[in-house]
Protein backbone atom coordinates (compact mmCIF):
# COMPACT_ATOMS: atom_id res chain seq x y z
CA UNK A 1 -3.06 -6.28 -14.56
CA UNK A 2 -1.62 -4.55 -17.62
CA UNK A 3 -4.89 -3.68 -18.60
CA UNK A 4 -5.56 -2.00 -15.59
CA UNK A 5 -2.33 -0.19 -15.33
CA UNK A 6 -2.91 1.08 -19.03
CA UNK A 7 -6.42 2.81 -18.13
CA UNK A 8 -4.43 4.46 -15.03
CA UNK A 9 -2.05 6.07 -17.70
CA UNK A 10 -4.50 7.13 -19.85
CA UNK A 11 -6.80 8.62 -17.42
CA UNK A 12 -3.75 10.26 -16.18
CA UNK A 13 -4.52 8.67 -12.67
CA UNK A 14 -1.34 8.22 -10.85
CA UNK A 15 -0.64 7.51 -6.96
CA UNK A 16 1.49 10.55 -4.97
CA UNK A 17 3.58 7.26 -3.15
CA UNK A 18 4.88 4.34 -4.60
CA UNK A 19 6.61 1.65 -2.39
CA UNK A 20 9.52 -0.35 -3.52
CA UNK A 21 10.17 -4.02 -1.93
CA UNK A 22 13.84 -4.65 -3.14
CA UNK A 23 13.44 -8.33 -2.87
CA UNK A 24 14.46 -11.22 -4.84
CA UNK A 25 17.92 -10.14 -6.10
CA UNK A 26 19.44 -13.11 -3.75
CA UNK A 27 17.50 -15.61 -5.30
CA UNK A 28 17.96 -14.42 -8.95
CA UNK A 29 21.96 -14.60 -8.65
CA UNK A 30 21.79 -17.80 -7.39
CA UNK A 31 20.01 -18.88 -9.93
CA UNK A 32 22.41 -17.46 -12.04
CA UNK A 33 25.32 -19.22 -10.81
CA UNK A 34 25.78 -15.93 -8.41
CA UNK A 35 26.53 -15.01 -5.07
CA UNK A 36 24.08 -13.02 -3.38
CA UNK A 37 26.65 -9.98 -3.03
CA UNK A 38 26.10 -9.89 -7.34
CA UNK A 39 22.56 -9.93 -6.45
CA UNK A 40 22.14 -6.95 -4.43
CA UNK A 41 24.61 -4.99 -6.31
CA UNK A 42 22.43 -5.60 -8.95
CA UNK A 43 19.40 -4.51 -7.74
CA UNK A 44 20.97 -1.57 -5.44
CA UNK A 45 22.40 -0.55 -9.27
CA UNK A 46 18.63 0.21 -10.69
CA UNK A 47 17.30 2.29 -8.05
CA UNK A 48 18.08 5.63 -8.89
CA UNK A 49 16.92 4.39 -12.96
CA UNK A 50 13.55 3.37 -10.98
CA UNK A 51 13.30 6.57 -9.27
CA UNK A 52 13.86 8.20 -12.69
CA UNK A 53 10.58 6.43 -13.83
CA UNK A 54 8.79 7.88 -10.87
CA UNK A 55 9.86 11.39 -11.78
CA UNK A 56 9.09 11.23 -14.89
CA UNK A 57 5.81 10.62 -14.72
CA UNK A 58 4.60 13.14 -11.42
CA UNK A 59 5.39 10.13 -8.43
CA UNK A 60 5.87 12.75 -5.47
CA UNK A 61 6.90 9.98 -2.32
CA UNK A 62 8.84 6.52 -3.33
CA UNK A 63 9.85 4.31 -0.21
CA UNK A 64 12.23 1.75 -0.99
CA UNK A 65 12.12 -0.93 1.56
CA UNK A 66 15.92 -2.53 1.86
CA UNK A 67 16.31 -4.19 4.91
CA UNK A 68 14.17 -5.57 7.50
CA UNK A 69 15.02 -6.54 10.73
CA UNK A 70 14.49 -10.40 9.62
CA UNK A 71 16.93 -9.57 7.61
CA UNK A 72 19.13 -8.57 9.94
CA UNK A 73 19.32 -12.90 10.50
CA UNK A 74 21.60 -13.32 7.98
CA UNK A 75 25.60 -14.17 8.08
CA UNK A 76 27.61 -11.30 9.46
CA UNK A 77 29.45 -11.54 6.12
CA UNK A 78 26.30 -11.50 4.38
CA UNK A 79 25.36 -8.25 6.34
CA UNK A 80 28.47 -7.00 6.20
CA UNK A 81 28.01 -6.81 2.13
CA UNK A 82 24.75 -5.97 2.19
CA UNK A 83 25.42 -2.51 4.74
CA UNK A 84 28.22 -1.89 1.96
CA UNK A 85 26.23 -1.95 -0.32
CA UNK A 86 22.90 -0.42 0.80
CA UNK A 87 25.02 2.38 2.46
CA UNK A 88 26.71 2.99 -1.23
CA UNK A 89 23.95 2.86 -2.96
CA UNK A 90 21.84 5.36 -0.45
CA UNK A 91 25.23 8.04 -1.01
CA UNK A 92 25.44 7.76 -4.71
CA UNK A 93 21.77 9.25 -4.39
CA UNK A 94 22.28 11.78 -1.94
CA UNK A 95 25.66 12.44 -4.14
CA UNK A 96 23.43 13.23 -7.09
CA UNK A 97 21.94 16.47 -5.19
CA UNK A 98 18.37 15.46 -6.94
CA UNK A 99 16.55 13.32 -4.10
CA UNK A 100 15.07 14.32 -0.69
CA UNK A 101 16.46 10.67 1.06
CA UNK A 102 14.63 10.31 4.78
CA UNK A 103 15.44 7.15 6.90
CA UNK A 104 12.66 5.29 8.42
CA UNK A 105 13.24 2.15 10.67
CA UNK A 106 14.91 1.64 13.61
CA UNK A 107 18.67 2.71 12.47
CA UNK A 108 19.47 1.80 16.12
CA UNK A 109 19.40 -1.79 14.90
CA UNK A 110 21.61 -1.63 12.40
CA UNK A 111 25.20 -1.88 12.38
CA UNK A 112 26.91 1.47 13.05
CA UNK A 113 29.06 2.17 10.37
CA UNK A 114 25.65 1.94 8.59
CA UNK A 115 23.65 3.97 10.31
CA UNK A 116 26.29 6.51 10.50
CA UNK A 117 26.62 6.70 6.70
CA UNK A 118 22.81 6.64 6.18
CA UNK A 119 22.33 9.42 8.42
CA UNK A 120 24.61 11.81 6.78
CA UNK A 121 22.96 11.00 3.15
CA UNK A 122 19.66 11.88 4.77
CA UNK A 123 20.88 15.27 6.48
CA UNK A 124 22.86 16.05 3.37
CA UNK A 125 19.72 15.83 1.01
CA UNK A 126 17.65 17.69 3.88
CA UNK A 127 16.74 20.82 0.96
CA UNK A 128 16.92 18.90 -2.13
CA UNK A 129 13.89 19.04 -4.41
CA UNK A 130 13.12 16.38 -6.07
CA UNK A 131 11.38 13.13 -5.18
CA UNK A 132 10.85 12.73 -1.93
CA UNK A 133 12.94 9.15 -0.79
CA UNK A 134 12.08 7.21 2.22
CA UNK A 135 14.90 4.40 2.63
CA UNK A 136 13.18 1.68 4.65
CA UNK A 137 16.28 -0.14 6.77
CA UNK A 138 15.71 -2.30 10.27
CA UNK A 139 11.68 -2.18 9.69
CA UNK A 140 9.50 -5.09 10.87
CA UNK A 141 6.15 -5.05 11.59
CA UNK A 142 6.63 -6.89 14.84
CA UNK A 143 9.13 -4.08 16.04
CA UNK A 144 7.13 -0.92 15.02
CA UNK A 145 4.16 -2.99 16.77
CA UNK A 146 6.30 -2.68 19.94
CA UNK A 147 7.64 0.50 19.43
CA UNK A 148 4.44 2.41 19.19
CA UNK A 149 2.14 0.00 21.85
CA UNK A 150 5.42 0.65 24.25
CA UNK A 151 5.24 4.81 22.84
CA UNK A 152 1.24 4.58 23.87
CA UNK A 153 1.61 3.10 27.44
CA UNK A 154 4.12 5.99 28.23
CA UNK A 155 2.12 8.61 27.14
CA UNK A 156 -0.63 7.26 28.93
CA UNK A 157 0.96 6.70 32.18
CA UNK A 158 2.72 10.32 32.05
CA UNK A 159 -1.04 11.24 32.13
CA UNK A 160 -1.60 9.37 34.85
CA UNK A 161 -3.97 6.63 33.30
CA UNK A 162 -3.73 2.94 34.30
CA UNK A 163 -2.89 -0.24 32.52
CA UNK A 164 -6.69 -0.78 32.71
CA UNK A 165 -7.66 2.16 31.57
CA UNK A 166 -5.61 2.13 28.42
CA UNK A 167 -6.45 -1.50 27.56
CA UNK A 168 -9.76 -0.72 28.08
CA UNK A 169 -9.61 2.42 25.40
CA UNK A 170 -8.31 0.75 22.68
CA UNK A 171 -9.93 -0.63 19.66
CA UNK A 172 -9.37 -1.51 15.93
């Protein structure tokens, strides 16, 4: 691994998108004697040093994937903190006037308050420079599975094709 990582930076061969699974931060403040709250501060606390380290070395697109729908399982307390803090975190970068944030998911999902504050980072970073900074919230694979096989049979249909027709015209 390192070796491989080393020839990339020497060749000067670097990916235009980097994706960022925030994970883990629960588990490592428990193991700490921590709650989970000291967890994701924790990790919510090093993303704008990580996107740093993408700047600095030509990264054009980071998405940083915080909270997927099975996340969304958790205590209301638990989700409670964690919108705090996700929703904080996502404002201190849009407060910083450097990153372009843009929301992907389904903010729908989320609670409100959250969505609400994620929204205005993203519209208030709409002309920044900088990095561009997709913030992955209420994504699952399962959902945007549904989402776009629901977003195909409507098209279809509003061009008049049948459920036989479409089934028939899809393949992998």
């Amino acid at each position: 691994r390192k070796g491989y990582s080393n020839h990339l930076m020497s060749e000067k061969i670097l990916p235009v998108h980097v994706g960022f699974i925030v994970d883990g931060n629960r588990r490592w403040a428990r193991e700490l004697g921590q709650t989970a709250s000291f967890g994701h501060r924790k990790g919510a606390d090093k993303i704008s040093e990580f996107l740093g380290w993408c700047d600095e070395v030509g990264i054009q697109v980071v998405t940083l994937w915080l909270l997927s729908t099975d996340n969304l399982k958790r205590s209301a307390e638990e989700i409670g903190q964690l919108a705090e803090i996700i929703a904080g975190a996502v404002e201190t970068l849009a407060a910083s006037g450097y990153w372009r944030l843009r929301m992907v998911g389904n903010l729908d999902m989320l609670p409100e308050s959250l969505s609400r504050r994620l929204r205005a980072a993203e519209a208030a970073t709409a002309k920044a420079g900088g990095v561009e900074v997709n913030i992955a919230v209420g994504y699952g694979g399962r959902q945007e599975i549904a989402d776009a096989v629901r977003s195909l049979l409507r098209e279809e249909a509003a061009c008049g094709r049948s459920l036989e027709d479409v089934a028939q015209s899809i393949s992998v």
